[in-house]
N, C-alpha and C. Protein backbone atom coordinates (compact mmCIF):
# COMPACT_ATOMS: atom_id res chain seq x y z
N UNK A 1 137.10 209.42 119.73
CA UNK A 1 135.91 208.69 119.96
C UNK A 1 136.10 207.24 119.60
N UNK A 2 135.56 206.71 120.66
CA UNK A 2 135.74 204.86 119.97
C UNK A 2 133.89 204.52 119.78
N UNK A 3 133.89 203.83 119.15
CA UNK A 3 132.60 203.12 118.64
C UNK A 3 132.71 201.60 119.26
N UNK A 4 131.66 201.32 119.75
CA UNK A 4 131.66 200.12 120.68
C UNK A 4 130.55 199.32 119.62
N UNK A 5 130.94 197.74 119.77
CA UNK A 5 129.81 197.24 118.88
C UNK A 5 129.01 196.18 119.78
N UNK A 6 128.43 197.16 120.64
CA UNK A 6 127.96 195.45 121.32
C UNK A 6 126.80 195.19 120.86
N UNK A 7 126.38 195.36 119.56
CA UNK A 7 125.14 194.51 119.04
C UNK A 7 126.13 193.31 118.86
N UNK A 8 126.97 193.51 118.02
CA UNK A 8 127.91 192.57 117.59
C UNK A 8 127.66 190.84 118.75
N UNK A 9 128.28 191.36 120.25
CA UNK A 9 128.53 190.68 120.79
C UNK A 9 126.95 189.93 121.55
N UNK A 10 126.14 190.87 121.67
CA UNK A 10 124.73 190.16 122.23
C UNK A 10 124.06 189.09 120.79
N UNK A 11 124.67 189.53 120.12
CA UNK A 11 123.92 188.49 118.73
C UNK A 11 124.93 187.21 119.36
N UNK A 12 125.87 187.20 119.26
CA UNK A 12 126.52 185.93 119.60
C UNK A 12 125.98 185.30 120.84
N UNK A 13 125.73 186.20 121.69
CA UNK A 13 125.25 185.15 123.07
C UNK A 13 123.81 184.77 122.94
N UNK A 14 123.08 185.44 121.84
CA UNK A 14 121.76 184.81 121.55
C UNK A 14 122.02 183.68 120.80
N UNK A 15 122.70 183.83 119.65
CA UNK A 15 123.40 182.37 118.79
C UNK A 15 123.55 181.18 120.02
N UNK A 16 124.55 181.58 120.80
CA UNK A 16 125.16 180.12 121.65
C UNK A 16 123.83 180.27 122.67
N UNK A 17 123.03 180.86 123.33
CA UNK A 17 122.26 180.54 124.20
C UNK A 17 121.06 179.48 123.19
N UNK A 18 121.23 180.01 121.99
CA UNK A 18 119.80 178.65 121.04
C UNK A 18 120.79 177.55 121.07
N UNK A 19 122.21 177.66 120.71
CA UNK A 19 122.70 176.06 120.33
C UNK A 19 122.90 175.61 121.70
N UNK A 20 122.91 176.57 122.98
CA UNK A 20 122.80 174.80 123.98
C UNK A 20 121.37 174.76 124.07
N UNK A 21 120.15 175.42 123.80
CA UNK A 21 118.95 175.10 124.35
C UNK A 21 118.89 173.83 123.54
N UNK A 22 119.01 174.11 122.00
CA UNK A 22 118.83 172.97 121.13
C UNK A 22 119.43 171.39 122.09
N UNK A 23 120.67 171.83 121.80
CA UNK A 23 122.05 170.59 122.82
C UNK A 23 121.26 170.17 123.92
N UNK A 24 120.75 170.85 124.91
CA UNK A 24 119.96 170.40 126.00
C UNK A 24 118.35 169.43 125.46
N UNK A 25 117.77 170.08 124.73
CA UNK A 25 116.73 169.75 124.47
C UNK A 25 117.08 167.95 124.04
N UNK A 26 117.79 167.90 123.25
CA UNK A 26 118.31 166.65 122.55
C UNK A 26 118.88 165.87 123.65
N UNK A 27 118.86 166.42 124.62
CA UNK A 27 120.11 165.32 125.81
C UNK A 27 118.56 164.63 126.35
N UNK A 28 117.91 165.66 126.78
CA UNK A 28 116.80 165.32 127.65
C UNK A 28 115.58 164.46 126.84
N UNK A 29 115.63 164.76 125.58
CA UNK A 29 114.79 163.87 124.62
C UNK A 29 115.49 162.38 124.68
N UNK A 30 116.84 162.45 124.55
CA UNK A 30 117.22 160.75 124.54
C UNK A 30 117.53 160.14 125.85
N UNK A 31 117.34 161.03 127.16
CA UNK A 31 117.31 160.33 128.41
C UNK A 31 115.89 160.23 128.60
N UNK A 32 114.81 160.73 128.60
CA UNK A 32 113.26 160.24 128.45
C UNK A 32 113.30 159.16 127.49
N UNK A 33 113.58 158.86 126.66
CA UNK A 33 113.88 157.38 125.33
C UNK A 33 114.09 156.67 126.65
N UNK A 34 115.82 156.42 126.57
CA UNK A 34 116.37 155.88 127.14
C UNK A 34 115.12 155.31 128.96
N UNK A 35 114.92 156.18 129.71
CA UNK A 35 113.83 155.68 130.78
C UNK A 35 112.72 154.67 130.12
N UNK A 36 111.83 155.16 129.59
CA UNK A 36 110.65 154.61 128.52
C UNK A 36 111.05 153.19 128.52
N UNK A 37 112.24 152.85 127.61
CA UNK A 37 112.67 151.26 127.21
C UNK A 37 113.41 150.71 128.36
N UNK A 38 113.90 151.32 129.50
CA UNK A 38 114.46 150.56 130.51
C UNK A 38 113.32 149.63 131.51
N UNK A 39 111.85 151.15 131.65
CA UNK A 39 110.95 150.00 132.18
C UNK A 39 110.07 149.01 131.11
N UNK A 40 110.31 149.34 129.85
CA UNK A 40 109.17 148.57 129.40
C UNK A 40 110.36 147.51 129.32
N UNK A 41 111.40 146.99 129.21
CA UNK A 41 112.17 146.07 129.53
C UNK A 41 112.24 145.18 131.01
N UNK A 42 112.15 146.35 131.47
CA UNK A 42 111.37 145.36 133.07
C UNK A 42 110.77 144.28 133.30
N UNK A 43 109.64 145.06 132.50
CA UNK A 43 108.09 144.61 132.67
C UNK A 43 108.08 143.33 131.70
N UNK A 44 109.06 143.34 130.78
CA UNK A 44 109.37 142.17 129.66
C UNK A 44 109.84 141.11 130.49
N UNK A 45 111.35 141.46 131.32
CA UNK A 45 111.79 140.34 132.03
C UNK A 45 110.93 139.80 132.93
N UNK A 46 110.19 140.78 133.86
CA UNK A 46 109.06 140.31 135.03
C UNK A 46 108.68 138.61 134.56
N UNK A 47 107.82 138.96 133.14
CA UNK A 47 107.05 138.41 132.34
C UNK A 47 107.53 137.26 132.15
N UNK A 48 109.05 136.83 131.79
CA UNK A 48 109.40 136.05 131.22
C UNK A 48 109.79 135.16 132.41
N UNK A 49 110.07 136.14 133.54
CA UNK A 49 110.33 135.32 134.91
C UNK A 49 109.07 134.77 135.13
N UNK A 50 108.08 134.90 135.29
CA UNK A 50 106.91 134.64 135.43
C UNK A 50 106.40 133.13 135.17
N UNK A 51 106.30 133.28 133.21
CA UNK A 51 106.42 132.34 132.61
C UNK A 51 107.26 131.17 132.82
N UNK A 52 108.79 131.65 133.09
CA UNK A 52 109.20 130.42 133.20
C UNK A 52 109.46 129.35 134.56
N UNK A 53 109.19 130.10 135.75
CA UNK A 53 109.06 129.72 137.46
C UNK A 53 107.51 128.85 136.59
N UNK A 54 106.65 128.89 136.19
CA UNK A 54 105.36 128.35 136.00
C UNK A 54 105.58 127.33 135.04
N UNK A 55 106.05 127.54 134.04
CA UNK A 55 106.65 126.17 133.19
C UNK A 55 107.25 124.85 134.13
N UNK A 56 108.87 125.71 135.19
CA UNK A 56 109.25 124.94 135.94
C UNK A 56 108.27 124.08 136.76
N UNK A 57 107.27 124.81 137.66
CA UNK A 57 106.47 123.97 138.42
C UNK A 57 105.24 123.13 138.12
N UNK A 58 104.91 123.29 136.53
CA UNK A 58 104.05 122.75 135.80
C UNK A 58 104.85 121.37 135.64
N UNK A 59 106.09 121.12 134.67
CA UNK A 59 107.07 120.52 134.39
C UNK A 59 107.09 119.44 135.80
N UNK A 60 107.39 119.85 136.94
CA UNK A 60 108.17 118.96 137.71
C UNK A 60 106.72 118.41 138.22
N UNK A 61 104.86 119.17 138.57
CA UNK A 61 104.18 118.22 138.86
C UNK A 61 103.88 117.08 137.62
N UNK A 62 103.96 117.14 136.60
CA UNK A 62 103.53 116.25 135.49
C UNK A 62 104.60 114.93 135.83
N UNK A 63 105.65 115.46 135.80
CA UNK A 63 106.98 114.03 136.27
C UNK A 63 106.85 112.96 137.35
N UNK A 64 105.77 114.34 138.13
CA UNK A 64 105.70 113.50 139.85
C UNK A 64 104.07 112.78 139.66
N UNK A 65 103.71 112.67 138.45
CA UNK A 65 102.29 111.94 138.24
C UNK A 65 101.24 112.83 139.13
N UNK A 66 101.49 113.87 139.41
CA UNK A 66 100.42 114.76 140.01
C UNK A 66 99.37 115.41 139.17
N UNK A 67 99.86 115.64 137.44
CA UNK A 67 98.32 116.03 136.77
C UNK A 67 98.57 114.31 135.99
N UNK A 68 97.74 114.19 135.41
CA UNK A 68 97.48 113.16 134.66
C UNK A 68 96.13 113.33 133.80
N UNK A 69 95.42 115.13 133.38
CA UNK A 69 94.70 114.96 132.46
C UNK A 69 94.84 116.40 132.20
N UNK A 70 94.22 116.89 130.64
CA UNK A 70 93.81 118.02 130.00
C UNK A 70 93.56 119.15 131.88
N UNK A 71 93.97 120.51 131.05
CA UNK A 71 93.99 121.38 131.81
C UNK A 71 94.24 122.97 131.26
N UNK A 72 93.22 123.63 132.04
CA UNK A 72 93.53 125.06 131.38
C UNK A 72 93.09 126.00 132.30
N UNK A 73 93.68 127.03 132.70
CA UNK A 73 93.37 127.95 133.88
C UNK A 73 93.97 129.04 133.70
N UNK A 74 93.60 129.89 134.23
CA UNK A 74 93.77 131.59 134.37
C UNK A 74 94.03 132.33 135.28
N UNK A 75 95.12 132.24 136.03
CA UNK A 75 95.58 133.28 137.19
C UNK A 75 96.31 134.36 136.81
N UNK A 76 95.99 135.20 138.38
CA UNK A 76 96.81 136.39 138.28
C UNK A 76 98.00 136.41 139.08
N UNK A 77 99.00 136.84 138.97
CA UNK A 77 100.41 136.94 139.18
C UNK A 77 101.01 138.56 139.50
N UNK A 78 101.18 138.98 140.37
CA UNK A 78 101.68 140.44 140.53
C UNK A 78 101.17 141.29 139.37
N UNK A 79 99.41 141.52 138.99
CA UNK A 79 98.99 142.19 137.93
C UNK A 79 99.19 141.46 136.74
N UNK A 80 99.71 140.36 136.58
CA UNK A 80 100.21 139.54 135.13
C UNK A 80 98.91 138.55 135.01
N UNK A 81 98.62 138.72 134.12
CA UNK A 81 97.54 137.46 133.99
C UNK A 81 98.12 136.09 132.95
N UNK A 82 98.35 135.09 133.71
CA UNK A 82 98.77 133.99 133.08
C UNK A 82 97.93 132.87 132.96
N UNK A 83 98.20 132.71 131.82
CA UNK A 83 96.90 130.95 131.19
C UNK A 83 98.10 130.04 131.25
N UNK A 84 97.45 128.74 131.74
CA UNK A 84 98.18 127.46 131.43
C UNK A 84 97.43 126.18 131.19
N UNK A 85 98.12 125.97 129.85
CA UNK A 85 96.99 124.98 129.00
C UNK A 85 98.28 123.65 129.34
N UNK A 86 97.41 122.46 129.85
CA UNK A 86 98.28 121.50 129.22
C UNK A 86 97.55 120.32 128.81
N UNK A 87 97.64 119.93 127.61
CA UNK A 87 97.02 118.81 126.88
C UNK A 87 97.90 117.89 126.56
N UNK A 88 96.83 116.86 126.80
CA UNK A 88 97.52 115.20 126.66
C UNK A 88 97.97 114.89 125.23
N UNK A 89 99.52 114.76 124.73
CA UNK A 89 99.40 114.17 123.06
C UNK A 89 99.13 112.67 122.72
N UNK A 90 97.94 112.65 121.94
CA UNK A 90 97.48 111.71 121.61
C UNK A 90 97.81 110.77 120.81
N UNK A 91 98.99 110.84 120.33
CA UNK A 91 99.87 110.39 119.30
C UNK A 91 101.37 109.74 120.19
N UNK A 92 101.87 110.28 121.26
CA UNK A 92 102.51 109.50 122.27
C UNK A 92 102.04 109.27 123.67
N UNK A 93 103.23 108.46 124.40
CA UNK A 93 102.45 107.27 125.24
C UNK A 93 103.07 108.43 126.66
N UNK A 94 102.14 108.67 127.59
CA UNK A 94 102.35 109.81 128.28
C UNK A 94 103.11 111.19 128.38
N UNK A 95 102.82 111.79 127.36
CA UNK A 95 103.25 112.67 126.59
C UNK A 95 102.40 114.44 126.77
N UNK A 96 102.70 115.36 127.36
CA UNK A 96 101.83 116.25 127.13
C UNK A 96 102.93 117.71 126.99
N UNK A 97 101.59 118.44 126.29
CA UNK A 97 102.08 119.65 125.59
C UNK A 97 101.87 120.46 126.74
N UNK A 98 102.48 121.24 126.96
CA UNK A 98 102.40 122.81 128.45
C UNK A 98 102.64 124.13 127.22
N UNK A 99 101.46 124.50 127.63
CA UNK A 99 101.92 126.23 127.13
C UNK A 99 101.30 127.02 128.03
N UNK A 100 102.40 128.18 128.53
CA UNK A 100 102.42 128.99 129.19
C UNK A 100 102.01 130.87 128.63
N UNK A 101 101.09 131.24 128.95
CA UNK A 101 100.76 132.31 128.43
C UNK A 101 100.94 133.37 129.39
N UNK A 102 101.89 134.45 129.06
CA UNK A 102 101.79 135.65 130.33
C UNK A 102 101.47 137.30 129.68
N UNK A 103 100.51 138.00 130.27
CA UNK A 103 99.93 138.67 129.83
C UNK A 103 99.64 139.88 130.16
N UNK A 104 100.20 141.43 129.72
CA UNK A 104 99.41 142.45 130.31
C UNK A 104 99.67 143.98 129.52
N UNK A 105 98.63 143.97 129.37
CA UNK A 105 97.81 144.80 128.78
C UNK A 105 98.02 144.75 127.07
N UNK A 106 99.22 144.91 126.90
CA UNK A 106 99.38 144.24 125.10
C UNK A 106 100.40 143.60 124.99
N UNK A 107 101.60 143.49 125.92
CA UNK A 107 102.48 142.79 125.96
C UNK A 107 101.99 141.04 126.17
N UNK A 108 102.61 140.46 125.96
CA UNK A 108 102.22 138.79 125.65
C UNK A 108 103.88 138.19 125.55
N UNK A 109 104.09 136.91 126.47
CA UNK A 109 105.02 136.64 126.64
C UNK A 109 104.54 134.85 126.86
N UNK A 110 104.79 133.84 125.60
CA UNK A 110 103.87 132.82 125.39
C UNK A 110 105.57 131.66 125.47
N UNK A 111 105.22 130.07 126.17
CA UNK A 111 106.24 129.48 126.40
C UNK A 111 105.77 128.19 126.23
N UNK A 112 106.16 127.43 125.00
CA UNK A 112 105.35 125.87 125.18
C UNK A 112 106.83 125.10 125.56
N UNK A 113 106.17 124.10 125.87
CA UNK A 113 107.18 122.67 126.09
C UNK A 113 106.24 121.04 125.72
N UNK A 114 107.15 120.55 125.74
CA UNK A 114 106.57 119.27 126.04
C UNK A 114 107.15 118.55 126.84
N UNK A 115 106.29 117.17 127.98
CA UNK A 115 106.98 116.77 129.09
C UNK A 115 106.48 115.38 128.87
N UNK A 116 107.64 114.45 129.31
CA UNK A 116 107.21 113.11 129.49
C UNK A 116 106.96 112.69 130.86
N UNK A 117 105.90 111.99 131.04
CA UNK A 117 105.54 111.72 132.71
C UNK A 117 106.49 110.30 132.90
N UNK A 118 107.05 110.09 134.30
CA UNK A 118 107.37 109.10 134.22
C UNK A 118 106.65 107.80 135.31
């Protein structure tokens, strides 16, 4: 007579069937991470592209004497809501401050400069 032990052997394939569920579980937890911060990184650069194409074209009308006073406004941009303040400094001789505000939903992506008119 032989004695067979296959409790023996089904305990083991229950053992390794939990350590890959575990192994799996952990792969798929840090590729959902990993997605999560790739778009909220997106949505960061979008932002910063945003901001700074609007700095640029703020920047080059002030040079070309096209604003020449205090200013503040609120548009929307592909869902982005951006403010642009620019105030005259009163302390130099055509001199103004630009800040660029880009905005959505709690993210905030803020860009000052200063520009001399010529």
């Amino acid at each position: 007579m032989k004695n067979k032990n296959d409790g023996f052997t089904s305990i083991e394939c229950v053992v390794s069937l939990s350590i890959i569920c575990i192994l799996v579980y952990m792969v798929s937890v840090s590729l959902y991470n990993n997605y999560f911060v790739l778009n909220n990184n997106i949505s960061k650069i979008e932002m910063t592209n945003i901001a700074k194409s609007t700095l640029d074209y703020i920047k080059d009308s002030i040079r070309n004497n096209n604003i020449s006073s205090n200013y503040n406004d609120i548009e929307t941009i592909n869902n982005y809501e951006v403010k642009k303040i620019i105030e005259k400094d009163e302390y130099y001789y055509k001199c103004y401050k630009v800040v660029i505000e880009v905005r959505k939903n709690e993210q905030i992506r803020r860009l000052e400069s200063y520009v001399l008119q010529q």
